[in-house]
PDB file of N, CA and C in Angstrom:
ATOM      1  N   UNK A   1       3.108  -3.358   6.109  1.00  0.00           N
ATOM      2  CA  UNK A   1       3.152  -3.834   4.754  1.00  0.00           C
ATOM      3  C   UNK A   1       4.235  -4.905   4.655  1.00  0.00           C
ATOM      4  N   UNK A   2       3.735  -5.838   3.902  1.00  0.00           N
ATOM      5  CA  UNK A   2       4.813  -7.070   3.770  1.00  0.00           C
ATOM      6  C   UNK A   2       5.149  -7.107   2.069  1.00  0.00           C
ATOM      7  N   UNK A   3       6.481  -7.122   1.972  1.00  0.00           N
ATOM      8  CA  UNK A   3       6.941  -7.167   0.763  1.00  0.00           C
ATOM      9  C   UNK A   3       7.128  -8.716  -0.390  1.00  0.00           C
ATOM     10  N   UNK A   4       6.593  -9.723   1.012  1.00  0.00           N
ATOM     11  CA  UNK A   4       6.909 -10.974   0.004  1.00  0.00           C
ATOM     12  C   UNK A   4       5.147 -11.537   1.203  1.00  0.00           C
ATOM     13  N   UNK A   5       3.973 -11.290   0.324  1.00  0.00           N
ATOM     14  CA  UNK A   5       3.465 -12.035   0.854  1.00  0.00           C
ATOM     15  C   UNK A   5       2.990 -13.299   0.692  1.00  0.00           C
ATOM     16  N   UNK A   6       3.193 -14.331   1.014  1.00  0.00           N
ATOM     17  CA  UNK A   6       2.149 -15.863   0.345  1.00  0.00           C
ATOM     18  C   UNK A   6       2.314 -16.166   1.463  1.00  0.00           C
ATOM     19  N   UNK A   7       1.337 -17.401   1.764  1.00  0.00           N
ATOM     20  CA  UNK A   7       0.974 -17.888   2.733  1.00  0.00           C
ATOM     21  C   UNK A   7       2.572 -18.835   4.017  1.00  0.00           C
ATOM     22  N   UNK A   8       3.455 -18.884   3.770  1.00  0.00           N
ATOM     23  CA  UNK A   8       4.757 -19.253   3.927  1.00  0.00           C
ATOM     24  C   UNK A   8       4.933 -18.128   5.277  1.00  0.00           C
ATOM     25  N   UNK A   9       4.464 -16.513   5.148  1.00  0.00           N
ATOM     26  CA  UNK A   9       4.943 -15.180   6.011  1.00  0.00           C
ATOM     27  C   UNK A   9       4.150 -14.946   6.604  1.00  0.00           C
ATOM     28  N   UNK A  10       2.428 -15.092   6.253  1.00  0.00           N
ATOM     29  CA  UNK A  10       1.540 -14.451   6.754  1.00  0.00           C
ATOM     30  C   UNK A  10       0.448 -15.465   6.901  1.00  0.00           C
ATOM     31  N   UNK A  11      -0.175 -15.346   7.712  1.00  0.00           N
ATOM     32  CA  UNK A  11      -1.440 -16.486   8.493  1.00  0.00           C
ATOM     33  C   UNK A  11      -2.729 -15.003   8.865  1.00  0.00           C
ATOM     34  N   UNK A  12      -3.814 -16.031   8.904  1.00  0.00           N
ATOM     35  CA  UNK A  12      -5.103 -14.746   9.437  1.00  0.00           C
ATOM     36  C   UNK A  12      -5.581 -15.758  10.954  1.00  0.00           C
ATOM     37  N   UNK A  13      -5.725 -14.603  11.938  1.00  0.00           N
ATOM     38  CA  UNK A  13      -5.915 -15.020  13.310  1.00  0.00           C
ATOM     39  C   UNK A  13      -7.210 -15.405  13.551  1.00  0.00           C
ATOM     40  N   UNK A  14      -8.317 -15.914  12.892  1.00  0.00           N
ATOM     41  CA  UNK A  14      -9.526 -16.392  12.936  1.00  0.00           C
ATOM     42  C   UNK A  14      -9.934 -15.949  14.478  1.00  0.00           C
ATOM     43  N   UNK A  15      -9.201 -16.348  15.437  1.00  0.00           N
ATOM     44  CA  UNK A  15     -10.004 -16.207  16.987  1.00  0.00           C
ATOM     45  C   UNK A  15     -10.172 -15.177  17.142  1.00  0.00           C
ATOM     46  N   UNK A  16      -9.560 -13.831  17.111  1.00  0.00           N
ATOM     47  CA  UNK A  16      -9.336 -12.393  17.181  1.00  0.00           C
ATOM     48  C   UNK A  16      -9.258 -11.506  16.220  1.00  0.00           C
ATOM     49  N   UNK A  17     -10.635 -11.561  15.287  1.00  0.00           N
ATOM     50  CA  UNK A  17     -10.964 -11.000  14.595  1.00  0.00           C
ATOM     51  C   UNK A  17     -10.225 -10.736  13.409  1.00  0.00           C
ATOM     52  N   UNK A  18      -9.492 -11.314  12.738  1.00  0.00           N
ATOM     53  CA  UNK A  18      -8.980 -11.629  11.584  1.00  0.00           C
ATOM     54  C   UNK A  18      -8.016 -11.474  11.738  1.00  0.00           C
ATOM     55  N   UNK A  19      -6.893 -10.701  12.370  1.00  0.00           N
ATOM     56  CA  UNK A  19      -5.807  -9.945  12.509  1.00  0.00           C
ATOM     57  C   UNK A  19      -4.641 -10.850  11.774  1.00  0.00           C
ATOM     58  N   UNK A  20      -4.011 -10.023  11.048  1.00  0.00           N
ATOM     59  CA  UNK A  20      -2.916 -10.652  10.337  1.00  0.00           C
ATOM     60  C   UNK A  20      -1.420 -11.337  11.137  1.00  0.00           C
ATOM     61  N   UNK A  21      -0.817 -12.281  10.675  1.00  0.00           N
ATOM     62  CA  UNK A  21       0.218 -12.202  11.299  1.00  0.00           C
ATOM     63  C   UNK A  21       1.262 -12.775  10.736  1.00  0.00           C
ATOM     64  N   UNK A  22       2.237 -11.588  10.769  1.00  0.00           N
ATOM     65  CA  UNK A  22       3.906 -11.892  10.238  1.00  0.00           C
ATOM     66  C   UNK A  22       4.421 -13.084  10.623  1.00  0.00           C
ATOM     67  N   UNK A  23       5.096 -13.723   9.667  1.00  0.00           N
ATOM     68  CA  UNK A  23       6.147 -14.561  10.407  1.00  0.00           C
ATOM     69  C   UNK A  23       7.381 -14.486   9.728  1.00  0.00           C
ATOM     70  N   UNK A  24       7.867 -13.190   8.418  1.00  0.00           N
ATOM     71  CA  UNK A  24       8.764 -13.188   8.519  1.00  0.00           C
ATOM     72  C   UNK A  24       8.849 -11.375   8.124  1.00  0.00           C
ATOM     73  N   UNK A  25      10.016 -11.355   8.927  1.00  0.00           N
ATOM     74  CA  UNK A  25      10.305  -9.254   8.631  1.00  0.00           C
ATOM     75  C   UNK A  25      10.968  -8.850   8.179  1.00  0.00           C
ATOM     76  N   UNK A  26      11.660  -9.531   7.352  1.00  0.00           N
ATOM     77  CA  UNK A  26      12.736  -9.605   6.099  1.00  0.00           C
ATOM     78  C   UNK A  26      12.741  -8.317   5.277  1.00  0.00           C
ATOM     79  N   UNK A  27      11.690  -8.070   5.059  1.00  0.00           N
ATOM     80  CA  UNK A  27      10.926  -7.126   4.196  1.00  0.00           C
ATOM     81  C   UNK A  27       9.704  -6.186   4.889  1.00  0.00           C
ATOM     82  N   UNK A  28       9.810  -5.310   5.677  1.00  0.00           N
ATOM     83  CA  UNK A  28       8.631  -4.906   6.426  1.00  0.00           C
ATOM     84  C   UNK A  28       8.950  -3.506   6.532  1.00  0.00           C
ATOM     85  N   UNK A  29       7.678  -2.715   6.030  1.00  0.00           N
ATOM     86  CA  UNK A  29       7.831  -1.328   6.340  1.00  0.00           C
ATOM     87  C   UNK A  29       6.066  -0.891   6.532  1.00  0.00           C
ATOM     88  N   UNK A  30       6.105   0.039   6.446  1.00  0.00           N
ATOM     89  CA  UNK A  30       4.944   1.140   6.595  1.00  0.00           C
ATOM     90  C   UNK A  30       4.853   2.475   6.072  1.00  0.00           C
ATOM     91  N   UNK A  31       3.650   2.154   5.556  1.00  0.00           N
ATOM     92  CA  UNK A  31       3.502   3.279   4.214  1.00  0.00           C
ATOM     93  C   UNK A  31       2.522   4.604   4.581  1.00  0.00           C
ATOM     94  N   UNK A  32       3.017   6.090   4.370  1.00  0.00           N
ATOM     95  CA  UNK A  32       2.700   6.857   5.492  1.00  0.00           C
ATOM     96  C   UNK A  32       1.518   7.152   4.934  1.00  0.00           C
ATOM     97  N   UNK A  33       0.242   7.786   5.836  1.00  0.00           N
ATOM     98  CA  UNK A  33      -1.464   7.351   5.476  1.00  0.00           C
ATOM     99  C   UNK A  33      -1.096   8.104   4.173  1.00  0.00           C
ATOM    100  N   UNK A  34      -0.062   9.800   4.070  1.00  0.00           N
ATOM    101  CA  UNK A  34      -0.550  10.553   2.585  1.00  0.00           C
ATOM    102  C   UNK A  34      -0.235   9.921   1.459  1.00  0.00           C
ATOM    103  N   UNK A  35       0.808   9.152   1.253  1.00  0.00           N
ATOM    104  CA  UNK A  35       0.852   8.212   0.862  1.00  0.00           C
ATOM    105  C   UNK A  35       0.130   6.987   0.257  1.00  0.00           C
ATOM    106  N   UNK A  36      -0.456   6.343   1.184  1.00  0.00           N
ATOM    107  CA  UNK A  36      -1.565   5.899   1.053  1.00  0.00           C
ATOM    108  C   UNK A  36      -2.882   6.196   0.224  1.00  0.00           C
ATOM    109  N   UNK A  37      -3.276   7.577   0.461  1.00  0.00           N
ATOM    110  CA  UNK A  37      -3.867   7.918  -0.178  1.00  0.00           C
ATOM    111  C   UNK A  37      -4.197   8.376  -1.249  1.00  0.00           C
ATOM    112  N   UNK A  38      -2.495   8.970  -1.921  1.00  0.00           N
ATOM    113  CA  UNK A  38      -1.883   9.393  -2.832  1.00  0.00           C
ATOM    114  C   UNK A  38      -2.020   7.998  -3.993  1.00  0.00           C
ATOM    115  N   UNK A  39      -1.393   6.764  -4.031  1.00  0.00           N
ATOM    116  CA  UNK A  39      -1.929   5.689  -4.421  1.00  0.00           C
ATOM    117  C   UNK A  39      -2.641   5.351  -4.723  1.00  0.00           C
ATOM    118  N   UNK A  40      -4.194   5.264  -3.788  1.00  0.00           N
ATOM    119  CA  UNK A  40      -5.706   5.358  -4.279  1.00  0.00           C
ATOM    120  C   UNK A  40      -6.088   6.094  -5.096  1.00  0.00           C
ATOM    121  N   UNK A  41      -5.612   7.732  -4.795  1.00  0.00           N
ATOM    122  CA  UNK A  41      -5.887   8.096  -5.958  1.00  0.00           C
ATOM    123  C   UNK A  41      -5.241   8.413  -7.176  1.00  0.00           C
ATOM    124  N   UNK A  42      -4.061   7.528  -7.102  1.00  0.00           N
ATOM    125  CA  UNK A  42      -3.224   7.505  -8.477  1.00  0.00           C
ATOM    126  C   UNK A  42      -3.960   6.371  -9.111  1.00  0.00           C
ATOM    127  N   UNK A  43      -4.246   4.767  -8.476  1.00  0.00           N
ATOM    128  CA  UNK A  43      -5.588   4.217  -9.002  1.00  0.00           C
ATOM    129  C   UNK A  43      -6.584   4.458 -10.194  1.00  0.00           C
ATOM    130  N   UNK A  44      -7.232   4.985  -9.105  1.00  0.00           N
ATOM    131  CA  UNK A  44      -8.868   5.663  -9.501  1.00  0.00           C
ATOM    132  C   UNK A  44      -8.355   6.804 -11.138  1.00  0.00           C
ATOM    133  N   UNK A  45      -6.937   7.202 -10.895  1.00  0.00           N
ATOM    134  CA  UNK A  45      -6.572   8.106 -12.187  1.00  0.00           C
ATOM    135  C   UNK A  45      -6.328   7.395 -13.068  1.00  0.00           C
ATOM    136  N   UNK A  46      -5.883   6.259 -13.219  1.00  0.00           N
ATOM    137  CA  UNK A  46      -5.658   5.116 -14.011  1.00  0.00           C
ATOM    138  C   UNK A  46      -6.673   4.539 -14.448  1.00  0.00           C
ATOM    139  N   UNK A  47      -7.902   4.035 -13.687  1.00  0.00           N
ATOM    140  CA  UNK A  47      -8.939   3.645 -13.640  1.00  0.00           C
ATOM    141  C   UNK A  47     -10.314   4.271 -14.452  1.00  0.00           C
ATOM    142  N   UNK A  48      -9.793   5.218 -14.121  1.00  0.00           N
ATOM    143  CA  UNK A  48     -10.732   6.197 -15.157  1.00  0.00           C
ATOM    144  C   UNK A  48      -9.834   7.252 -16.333  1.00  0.00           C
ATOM    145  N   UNK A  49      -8.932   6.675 -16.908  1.00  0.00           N
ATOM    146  CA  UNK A  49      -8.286   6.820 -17.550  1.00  0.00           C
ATOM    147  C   UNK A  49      -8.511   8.225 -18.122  1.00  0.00           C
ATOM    148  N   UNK A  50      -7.656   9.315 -16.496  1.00  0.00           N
ATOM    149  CA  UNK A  50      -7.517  10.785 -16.160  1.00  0.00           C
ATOM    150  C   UNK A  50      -5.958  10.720 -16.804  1.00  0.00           C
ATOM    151  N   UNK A  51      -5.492  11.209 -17.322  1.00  0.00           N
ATOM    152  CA  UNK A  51      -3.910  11.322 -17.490  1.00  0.00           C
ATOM    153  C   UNK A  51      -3.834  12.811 -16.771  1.00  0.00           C
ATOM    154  N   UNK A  52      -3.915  13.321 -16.587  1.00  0.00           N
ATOM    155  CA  UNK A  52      -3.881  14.678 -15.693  1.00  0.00           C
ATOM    156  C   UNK A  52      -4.016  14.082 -13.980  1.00  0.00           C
ATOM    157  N   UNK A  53      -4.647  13.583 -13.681  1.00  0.00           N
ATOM    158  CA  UNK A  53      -5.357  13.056 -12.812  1.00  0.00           C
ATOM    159  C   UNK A  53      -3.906  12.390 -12.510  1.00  0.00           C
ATOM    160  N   UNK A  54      -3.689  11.347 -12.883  1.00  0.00           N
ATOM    161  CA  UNK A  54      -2.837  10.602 -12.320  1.00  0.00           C
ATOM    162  C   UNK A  54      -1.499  10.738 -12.970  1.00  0.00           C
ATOM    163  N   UNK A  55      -0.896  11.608 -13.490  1.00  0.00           N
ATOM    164  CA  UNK A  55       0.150  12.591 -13.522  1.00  0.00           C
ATOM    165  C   UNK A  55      -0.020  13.543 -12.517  1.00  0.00           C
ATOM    166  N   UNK A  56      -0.570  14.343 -11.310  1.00  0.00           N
ATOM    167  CA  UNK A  56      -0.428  15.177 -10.782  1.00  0.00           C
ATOM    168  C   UNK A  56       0.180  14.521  -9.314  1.00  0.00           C
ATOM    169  N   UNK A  57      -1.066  13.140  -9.758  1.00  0.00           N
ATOM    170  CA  UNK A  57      -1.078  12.568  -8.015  1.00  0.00           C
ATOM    171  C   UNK A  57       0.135  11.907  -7.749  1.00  0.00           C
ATOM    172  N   UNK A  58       0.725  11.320  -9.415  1.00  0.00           N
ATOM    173  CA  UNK A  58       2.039  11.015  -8.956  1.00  0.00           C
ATOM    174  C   UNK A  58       3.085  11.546  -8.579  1.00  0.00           C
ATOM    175  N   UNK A  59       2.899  13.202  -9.522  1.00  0.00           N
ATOM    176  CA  UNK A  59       4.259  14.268  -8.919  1.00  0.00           C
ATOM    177  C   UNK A  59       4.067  14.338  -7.566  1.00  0.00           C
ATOM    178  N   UNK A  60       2.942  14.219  -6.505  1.00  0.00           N
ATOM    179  CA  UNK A  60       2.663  14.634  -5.525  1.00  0.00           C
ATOM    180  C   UNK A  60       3.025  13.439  -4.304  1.00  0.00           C
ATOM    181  N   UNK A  61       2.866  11.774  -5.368  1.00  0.00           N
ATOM    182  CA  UNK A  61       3.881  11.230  -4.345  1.00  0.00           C
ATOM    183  C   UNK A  61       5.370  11.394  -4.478  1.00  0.00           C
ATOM    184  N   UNK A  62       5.560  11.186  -5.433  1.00  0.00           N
ATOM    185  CA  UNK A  62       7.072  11.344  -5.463  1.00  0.00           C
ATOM    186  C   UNK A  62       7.676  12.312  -4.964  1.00  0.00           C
ATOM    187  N   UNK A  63       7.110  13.293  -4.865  1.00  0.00           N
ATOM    188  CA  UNK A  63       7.756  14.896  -3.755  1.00  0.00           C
ATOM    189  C   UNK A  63       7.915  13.948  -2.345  1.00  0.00           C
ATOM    190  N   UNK A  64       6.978  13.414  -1.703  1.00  0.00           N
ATOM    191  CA  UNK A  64       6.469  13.092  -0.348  1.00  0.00           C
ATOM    192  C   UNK A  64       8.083  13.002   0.042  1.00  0.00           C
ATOM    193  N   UNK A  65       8.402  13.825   1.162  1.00  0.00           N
ATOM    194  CA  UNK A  65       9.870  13.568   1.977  1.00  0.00           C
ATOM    195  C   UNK A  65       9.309  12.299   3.169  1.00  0.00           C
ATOM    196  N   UNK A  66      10.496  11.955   2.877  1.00  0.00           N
ATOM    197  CA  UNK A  66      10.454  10.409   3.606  1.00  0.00           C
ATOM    198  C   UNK A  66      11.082  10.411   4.761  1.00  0.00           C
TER     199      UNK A  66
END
């Protein structure tokens, strides 16, 4: 994950199948998959405007030990 992206940090590798590429790491981490998923479906709770839904999924990231 890149924290400042515009075209200045990041380029797409056209020859090798799109693959992204950094050029600066100033800002670079990785976001763990439950996480990840936790997000999507804090989303989709928003999205379908669940307030239960996406009040639960958020207590459930914010627990996540890091």
């Amino acid at each position: 994950m890149c924290a400042d992206p515009h075209p200045g940090n990041i380029a797409v590798d056209a020859e090798n199948g799109g693959r992204l590429i950094y050029y600066d790491f100033g800002m670079m981490g990785a976001i763990p998959s439950d996480v990840r998923s936790g997000l999507l479906e804090l989303f989709y709770g928003v999205y379908e405007k669940d307030p239960d839904r996406s009040v639960h999924t958020l207590r459930n990231i914010l627990s996540h030990d890091s």
